[in-house]
Protein backbone atom coordinates (compact mmCIF):
# COMPACT_ATOMS: atom_id res chain seq x y z
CA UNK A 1 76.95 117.74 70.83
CA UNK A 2 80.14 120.45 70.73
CA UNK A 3 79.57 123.16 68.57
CA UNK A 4 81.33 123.94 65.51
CA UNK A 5 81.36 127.91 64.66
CA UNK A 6 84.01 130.72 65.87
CA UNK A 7 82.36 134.13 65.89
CA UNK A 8 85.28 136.24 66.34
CA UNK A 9 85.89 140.39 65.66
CA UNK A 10 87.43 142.13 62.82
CA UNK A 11 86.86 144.96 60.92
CA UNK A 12 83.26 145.71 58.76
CA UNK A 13 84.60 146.29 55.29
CA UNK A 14 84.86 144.26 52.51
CA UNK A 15 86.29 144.58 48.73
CA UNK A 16 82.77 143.63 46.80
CA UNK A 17 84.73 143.10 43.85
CA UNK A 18 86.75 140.56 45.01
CA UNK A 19 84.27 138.73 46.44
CA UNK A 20 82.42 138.75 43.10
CA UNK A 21 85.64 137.32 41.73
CA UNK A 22 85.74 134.13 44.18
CA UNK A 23 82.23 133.60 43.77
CA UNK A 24 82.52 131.84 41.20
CA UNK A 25 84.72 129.60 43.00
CA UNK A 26 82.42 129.40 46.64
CA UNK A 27 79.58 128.49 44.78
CA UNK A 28 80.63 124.52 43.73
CA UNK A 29 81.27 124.10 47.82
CA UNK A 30 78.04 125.85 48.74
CA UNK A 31 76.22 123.12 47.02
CA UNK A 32 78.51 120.28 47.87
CA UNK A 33 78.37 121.12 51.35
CA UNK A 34 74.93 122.38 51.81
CA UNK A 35 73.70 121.94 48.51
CA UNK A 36 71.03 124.11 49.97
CA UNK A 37 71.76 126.82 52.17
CA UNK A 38 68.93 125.73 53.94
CA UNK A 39 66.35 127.46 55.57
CA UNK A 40 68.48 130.48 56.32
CA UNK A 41 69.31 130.12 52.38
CA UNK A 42 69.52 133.73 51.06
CA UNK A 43 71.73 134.96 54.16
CA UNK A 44 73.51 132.52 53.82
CA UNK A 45 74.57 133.38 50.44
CA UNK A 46 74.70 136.92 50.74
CA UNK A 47 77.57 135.68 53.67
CA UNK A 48 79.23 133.84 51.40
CA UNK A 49 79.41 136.48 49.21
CA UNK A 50 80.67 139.14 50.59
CA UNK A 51 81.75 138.65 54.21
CA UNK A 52 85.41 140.07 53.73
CA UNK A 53 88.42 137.68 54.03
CA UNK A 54 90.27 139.77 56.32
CA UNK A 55 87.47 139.14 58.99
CA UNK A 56 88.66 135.74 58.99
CA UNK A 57 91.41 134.66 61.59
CA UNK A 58 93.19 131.50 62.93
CA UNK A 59 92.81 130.14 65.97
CA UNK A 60 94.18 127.43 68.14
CA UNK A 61 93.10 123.79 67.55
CA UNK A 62 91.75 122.41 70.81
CA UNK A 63 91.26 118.60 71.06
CA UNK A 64 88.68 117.41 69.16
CA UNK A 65 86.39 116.03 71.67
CA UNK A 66 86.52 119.70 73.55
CA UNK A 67 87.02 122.22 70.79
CA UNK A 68 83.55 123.71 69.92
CA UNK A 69 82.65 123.76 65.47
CA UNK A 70 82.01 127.77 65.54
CA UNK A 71 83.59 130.46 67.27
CA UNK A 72 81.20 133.19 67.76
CA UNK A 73 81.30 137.04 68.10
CA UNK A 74 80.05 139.84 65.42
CA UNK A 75 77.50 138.85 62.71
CA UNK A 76 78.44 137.04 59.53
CA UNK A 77 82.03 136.77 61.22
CA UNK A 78 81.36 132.90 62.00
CA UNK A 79 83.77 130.44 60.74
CA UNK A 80 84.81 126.82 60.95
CA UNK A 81 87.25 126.20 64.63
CA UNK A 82 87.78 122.71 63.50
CA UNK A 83 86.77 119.93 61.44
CA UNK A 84 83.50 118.80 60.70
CA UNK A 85 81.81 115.64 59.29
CA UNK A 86 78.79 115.80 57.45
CA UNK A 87 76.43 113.44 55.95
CA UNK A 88 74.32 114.25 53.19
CA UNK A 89 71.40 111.89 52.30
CA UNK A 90 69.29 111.95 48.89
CA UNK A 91 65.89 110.76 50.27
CA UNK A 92 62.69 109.59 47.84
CA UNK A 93 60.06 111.50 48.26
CA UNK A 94 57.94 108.96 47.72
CA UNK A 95 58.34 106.69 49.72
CA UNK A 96 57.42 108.09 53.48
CA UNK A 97 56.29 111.46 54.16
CA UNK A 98 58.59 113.83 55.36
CA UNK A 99 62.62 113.23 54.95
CA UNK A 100 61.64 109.49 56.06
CA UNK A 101 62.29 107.95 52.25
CA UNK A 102 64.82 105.41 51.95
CA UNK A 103 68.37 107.17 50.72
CA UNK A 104 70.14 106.55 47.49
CA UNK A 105 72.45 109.16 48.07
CA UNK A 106 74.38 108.73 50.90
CA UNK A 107 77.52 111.21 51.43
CA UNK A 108 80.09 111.85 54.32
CA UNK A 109 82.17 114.80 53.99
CA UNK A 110 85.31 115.68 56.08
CA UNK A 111 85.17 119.89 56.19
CA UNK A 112 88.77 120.75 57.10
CA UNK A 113 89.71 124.45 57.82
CA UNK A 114 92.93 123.68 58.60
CA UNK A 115 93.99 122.46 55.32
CA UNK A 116 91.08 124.32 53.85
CA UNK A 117 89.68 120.99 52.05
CA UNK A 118 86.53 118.78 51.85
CA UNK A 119 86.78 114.98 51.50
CA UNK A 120 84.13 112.76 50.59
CA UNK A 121 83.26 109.34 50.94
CA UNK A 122 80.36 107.94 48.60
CA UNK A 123 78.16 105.13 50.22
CA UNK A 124 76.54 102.67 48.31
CA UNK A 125 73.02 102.48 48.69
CA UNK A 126 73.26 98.35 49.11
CA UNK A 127 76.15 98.49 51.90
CA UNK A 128 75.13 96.40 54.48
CA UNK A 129 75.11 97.51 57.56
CA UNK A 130 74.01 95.68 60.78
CA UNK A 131 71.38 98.25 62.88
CA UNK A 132 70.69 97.03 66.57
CA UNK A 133 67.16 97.66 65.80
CA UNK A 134 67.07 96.61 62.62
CA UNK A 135 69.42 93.86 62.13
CA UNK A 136 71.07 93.38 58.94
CA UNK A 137 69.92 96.09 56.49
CA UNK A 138 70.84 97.69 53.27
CA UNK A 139 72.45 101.18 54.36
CA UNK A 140 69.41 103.04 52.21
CA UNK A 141 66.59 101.68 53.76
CA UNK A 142 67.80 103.12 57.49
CA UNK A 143 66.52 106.48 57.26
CA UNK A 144 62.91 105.13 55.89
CA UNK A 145 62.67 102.78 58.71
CA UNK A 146 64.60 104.14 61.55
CA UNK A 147 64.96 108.15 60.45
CA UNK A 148 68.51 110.08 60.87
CA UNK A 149 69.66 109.41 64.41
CA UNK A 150 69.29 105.75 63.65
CA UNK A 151 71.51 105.98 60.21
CA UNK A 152 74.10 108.22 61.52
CA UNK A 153 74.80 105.35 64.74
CA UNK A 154 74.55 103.14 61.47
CA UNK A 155 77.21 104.95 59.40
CA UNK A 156 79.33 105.54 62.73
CA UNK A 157 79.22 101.77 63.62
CA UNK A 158 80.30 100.87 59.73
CA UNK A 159 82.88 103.29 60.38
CA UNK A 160 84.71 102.07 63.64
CA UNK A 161 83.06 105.16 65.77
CA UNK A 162 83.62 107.81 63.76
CA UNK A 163 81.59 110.97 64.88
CA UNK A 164 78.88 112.43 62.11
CA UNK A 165 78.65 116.30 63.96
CA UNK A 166 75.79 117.12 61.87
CA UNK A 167 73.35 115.92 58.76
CA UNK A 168 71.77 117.06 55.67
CA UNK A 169 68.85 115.40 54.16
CA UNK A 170 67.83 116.07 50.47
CA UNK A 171 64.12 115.44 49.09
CA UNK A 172 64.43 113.94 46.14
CA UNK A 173 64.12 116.50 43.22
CA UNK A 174 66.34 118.93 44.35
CA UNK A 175 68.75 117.76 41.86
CA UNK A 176 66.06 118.59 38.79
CA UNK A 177 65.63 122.26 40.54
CA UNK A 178 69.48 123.32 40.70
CA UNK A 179 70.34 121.78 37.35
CA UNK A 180 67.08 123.71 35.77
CA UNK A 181 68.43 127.30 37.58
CA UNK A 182 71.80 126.75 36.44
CA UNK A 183 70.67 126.34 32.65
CA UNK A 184 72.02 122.49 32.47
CA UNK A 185 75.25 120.95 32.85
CA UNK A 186 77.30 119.73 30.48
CA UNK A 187 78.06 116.11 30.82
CA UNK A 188 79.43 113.10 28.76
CA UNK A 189 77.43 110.25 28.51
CA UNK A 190 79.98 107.22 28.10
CA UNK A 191 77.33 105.20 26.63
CA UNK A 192 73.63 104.78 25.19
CA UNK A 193 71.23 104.93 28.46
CA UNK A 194 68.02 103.34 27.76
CA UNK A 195 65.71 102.03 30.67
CA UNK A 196 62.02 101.48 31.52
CA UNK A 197 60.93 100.63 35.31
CA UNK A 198 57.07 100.74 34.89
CA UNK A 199 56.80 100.07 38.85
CA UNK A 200 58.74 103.41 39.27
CA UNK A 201 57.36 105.08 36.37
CA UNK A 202 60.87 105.94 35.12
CA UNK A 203 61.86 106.07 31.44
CA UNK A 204 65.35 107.31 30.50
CA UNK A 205 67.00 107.58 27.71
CA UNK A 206 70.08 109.51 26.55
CA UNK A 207 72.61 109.61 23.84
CA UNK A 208 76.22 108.46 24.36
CA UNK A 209 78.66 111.90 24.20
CA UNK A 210 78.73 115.37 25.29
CA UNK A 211 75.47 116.29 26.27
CA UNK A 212 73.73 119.51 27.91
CA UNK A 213 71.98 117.31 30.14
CA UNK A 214 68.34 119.61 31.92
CA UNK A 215 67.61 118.62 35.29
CA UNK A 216 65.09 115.88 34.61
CA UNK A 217 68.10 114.11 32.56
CA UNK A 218 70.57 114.85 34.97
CA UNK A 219 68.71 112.85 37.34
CA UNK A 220 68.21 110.05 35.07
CA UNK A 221 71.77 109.85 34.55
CA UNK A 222 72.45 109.33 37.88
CA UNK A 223 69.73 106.85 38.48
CA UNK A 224 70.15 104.71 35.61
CA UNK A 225 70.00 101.16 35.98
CA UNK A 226 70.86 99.48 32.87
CA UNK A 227 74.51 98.48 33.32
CA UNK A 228 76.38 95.72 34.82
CA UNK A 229 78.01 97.65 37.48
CA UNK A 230 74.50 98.40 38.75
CA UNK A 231 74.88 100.77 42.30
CA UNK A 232 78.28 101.41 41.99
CA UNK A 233 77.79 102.19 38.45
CA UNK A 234 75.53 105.20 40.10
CA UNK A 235 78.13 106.06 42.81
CA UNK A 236 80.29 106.81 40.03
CA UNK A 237 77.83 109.25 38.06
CA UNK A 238 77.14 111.08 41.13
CA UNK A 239 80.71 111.80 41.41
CA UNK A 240 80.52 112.32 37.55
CA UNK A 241 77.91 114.84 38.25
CA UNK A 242 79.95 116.73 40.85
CA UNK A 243 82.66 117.40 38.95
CA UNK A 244 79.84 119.02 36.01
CA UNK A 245 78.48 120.86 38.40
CA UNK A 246 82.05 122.01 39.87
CA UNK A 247 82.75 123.19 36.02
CA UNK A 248 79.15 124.94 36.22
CA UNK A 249 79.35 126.60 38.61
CA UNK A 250 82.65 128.66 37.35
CA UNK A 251 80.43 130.46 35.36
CA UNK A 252 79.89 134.35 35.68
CA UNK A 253 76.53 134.29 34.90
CA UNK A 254 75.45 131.75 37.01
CA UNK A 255 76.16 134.33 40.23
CA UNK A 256 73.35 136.55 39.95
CA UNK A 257 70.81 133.33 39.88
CA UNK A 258 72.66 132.79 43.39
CA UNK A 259 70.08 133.88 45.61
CA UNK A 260 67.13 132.31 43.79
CA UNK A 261 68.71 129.04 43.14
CA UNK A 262 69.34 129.07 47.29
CA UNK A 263 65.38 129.93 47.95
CA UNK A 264 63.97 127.46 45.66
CA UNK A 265 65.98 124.55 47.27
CA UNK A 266 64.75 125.70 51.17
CA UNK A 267 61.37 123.11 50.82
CA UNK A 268 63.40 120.18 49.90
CA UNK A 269 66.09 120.58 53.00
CA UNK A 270 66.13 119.14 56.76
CA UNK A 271 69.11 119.41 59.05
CA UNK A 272 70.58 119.61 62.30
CA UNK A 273 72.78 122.73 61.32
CA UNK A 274 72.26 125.76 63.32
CA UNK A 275 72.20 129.36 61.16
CA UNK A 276 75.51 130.17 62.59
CA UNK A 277 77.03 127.09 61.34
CA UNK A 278 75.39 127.29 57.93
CA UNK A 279 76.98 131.09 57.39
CA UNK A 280 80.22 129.60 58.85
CA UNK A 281 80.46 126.92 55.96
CA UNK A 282 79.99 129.48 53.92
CA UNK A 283 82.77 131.63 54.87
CA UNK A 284 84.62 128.56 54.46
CA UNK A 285 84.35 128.33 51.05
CA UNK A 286 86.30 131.78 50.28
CA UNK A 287 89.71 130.58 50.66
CA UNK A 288 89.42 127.36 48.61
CA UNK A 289 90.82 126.09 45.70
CA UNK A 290 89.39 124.24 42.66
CA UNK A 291 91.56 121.12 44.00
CA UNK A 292 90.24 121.48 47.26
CA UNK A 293 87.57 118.27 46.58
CA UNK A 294 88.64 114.89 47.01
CA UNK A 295 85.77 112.12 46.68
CA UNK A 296 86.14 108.01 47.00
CA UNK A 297 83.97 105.70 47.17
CA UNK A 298 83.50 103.24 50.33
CA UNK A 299 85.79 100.30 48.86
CA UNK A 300 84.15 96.74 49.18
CA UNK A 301 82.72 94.30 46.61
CA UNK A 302 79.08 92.96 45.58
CA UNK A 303 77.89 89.81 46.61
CA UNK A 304 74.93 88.26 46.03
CA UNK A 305 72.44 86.92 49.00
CA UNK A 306 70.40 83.67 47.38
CA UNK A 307 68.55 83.10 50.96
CA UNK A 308 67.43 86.95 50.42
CA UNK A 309 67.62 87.00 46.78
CA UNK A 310 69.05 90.25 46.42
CA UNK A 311 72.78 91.95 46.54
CA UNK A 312 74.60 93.58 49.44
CA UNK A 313 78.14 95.30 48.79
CA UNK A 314 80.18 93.66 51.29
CA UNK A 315 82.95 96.80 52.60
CA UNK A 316 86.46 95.87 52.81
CA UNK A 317 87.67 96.13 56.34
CA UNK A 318 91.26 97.16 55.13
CA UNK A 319 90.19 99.42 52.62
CA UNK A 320 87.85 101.27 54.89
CA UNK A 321 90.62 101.89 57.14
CA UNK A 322 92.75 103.29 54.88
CA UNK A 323 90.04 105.98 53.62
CA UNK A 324 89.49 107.01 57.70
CA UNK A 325 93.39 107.34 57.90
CA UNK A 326 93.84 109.23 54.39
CA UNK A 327 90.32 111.10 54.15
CA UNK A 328 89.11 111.88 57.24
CA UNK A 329 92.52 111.58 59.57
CA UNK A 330 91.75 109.37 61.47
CA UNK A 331 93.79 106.28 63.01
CA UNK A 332 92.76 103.12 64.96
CA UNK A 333 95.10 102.95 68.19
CA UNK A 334 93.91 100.08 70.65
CA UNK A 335 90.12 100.71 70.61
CA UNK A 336 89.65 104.59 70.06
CA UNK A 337 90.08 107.15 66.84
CA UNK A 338 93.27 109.47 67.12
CA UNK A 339 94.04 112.25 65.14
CA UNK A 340 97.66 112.10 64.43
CA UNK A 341 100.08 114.76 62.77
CA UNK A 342 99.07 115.70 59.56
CA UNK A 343 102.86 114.46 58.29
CA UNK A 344 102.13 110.90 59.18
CA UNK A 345 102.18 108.86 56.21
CA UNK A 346 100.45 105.11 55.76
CA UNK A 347 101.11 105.06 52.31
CA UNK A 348 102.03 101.33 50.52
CA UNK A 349 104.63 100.93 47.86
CA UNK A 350 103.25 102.39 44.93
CA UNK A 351 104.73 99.90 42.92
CA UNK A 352 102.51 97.31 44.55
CA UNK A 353 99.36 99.04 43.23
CA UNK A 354 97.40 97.77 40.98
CA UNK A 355 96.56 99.65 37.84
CA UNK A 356 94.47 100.15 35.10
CA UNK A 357 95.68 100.87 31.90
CA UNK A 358 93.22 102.89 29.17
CA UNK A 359 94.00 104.25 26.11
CA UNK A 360 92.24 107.94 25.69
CA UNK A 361 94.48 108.99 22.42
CA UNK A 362 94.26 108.22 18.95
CA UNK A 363 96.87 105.73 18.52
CA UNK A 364 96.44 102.22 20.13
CA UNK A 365 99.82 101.04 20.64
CA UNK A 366 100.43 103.68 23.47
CA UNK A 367 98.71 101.29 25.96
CA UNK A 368 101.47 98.75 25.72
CA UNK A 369 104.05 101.66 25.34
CA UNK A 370 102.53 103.14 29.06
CA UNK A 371 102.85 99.99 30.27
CA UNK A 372 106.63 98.53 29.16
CA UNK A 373 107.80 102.19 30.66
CA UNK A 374 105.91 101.52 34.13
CA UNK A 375 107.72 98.28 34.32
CA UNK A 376 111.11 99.32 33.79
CA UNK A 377 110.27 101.68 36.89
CA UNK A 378 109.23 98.57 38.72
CA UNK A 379 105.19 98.58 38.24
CA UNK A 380 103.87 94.68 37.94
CA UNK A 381 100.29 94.79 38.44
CA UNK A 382 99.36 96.20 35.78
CA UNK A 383 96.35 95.27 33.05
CA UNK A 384 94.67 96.63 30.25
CA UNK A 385 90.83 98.10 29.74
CA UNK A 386 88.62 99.14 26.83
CA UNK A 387 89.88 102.44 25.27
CA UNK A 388 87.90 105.49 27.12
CA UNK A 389 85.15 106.44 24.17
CA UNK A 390 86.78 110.05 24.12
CA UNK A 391 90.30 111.19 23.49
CA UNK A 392 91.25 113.41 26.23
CA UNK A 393 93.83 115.89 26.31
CA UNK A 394 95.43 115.47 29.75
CA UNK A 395 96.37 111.73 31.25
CA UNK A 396 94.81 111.08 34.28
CA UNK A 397 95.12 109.18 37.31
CA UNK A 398 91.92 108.28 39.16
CA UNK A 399 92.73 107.31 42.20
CA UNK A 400 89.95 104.56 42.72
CA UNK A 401 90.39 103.38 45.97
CA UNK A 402 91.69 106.17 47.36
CA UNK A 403 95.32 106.34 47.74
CA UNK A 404 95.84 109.80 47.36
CA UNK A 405 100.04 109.11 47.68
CA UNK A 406 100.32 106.60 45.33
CA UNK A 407 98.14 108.38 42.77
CA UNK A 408 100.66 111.35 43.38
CA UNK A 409 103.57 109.23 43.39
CA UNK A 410 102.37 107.47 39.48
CA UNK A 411 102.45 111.13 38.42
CA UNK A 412 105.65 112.07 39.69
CA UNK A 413 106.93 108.95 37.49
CA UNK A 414 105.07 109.85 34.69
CA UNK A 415 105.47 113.56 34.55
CA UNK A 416 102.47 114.49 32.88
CA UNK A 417 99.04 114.24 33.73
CA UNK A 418 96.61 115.10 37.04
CA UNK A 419 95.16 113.65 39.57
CA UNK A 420 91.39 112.88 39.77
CA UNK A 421 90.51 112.24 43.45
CA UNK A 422 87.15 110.58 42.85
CA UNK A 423 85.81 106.64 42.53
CA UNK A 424 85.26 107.01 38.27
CA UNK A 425 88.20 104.68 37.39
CA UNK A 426 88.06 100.77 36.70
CA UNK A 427 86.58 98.63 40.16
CA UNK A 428 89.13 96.24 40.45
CA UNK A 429 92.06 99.03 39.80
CA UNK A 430 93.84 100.90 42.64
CA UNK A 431 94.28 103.97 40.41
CA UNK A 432 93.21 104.04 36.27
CA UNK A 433 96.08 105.45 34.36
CA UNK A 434 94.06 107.07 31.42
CA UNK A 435 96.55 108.14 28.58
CA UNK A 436 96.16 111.37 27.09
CA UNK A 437 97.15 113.36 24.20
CA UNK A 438 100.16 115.23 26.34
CA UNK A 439 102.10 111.54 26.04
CA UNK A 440 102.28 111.97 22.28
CA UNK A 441 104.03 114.90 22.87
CA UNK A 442 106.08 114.17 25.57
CA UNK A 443 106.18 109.73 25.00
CA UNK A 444 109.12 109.40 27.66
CA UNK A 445 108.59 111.34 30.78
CA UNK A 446 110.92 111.27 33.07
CA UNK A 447 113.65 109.16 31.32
């Protein structure tokens, strides 16, 4: 396997203070990435922290089947020579000894340092997959019964090819350590969460609204089984639960607990990252934006097996290809991946789309107002959902199955709003137009 890192030369100063600044902003990707720092943890972070940004230089992108990950020369002056993808896995603990527990968390992120983003593609635990070994399995119970190599020729074979560079895999309670450092996250609970699995010895309940959620109840909330959407329902709080943890993580006094939060998480970590690539991710983190996150979730459908009395969700062929062309740049041509300009475009007509409409305001006619404005512009598919439970300030459009252009093409119509690049929206939407507050102001954009 190629390597990933540059170590390249530079000068050995830095500006402390403005790395104190962006740390705020590298510590949301640390985790995402990493979550971790792994077992080089506290260097790691002290890299992060204040390796200076003028140490870091471009280079020339090589093909990707030749170009090493890291570029290597004076210490802590790793960084990224071209993209990466990474899978994280959540593993029970319980389950198999070791990092051999089945995986309800199952993550692939595209690390670009050419556009300086991360894309990520949620998994659902039930996907089925079909393992040489195996046969036909659920995607989570891989790891327990085959370990990692065997679930990342899994994920690769779901995934036309695709090549996983490296992996992460996450004990389970991880998640209650980082929230408990961090002093909680703040989260809304859409509704009442109230479930009992003796067999598990889980009991969860939480109150519907804003809530400081510790790390205990941060992991219920994402492993809540009560609702009808069932896995996917927990795909979705995950991603909920990023975006908390994004909003945490701004915090100034969260930075000190840095170091600490890093060390307590090395027992629960196993990967095939070398130290130099680990400090290079870090450095990677300096230069990026808040925006810089995109998640979506695998697209697909549940169906339900009676001869194995039990659910699979079934990916969509089409919609899988259009993630690997719009997250992860890659493009089917005869039987091998290509990596094509980054100004191609695949996008559909937007118009086309189909799209959830949900009232977030105060005033419930504004759903059918939305909607007789989108079609004069020449929207059809369009259909109404239950009011979200909280008026928000902003409109949004979640881009559900992730068409990133269309999403951004909505907004240009609309002329208000932002984008939300994760899986949150309605299932059976192509993007969920949520109206906000900023249309009562302004109930004609773009006339």
């Amino acid at each position: 396997m190629s390597g990933l890192i540059d170590y390249s030369s530079g000068r050995n100063s830095w500006d402390r203070g403005s790395r104190v600044i962006q740390a705020n902003q590298v510590l949301f990707w640390c985790y995402v990435i990493i979550i971790t720092a792994l077992i080089s943890a506290t260097l790691g972070a002290i890299a992060a922290l204040l390796v200076p940004k003028q140490l870091i230089t471009m280079v020339q992108e090589e093909p990707q089947e030749q170009a090493p990950l890291v570029n290597l020369g004076y210490p802590f002056q790793y960084r990224l020579r071209r993209s990466m993808n990474l899978l994280i896995m959540g593993v029970d603990r319980g389950s198999s000894p070791g990092f051999r527990g089945r995986s309800d968390t199952i993550l692939l992120l595209r690390i670009d340092p050419k556009t300086q983003t991360i894309n990520l593609l949620s998994i659902p635990r039930d996907t089925q997959v079909q393992v040489p070994q195996l046969g036909e399995r659920k995607i989570n119970e891989v790891n327990f019964l085959g370990g990692s190599e065997v679930t990342i020729d899994a994920i690769e074979d779901l995934l036309k090819g695709i090549q996983i560079d490296r992996y992460i895999r996450i004990q389970r309670g991880a998640l209650t350590e980082l929230v408990d450092h961090l002093g909680g996250l703040e989260v809304y609970v859409p509704q009442p969460m109230s479930y009992i699995d003796y067999t598990q010895g889980l009991t969860i309940e939480l109150l519907p609204g804003w809530q400081t959620l510790n790390g205990q109840q941060a992991e219920d909330f994402v492993r809540f089984r009560g609702d009808a959407l069932g896995d996917i329902g927990r795909v979705q709080r995950q991603q909920l639960l990023l975006k908390a943890l994004q909003q945490r993580l701004k915090n100034p006094v969260v930075i000190p607990r840095l170091a600490q939060v890093l060390r307590t998480m090395e027992p629960y970590i196993d990967t095939n990252l070398s130290p130099e690539e680990r400090i290079a991710l870090m450095q990677f983190t300096l230069d990026m934006d808040n925006e810089a996150l995109k998640m979506v979730m695998l697209p697909g459908s549940s169906q339900f097996s009676p001869f194995e009395n039990t659910s699979y969700w079934i990916m969509d062929d089409d919609g899988r290809d259009r993630i690997l062309r719009e997250y992860f740049r890659q493009f089917w041509r005869g039987n091998v991946w290509d990596t094509p300009d980054y100004s191609v475009s695949t996008g559909r007509d937007p118009t086309t789309l189909r799209i959830a409409i949900q009232n977030a305001t105060t005033q419930p006619e504004l759903a059918h107002q939305v909607a007789d404005y989108l079609e004069s512009k020449g929207y059809y598919d369009l259909y109404f959902i239950p009011d979200w439970p909280h008026p928000l300030k902003n409109t949004q459009v979640v881009v559900q199955k992730g068409d990133i252009k269309g999403g951004e093409i909505l907004l240009e119509e609309l002329g208000i709003g932002t984008l939300e690049a994760m899986s949150t929206g309605d299932l059976s939407s192509d993007l969920t137009l949520r109206i906000g507050q900023d249309w009562l102001s302004d109930p004609s954009p773009n006339p």
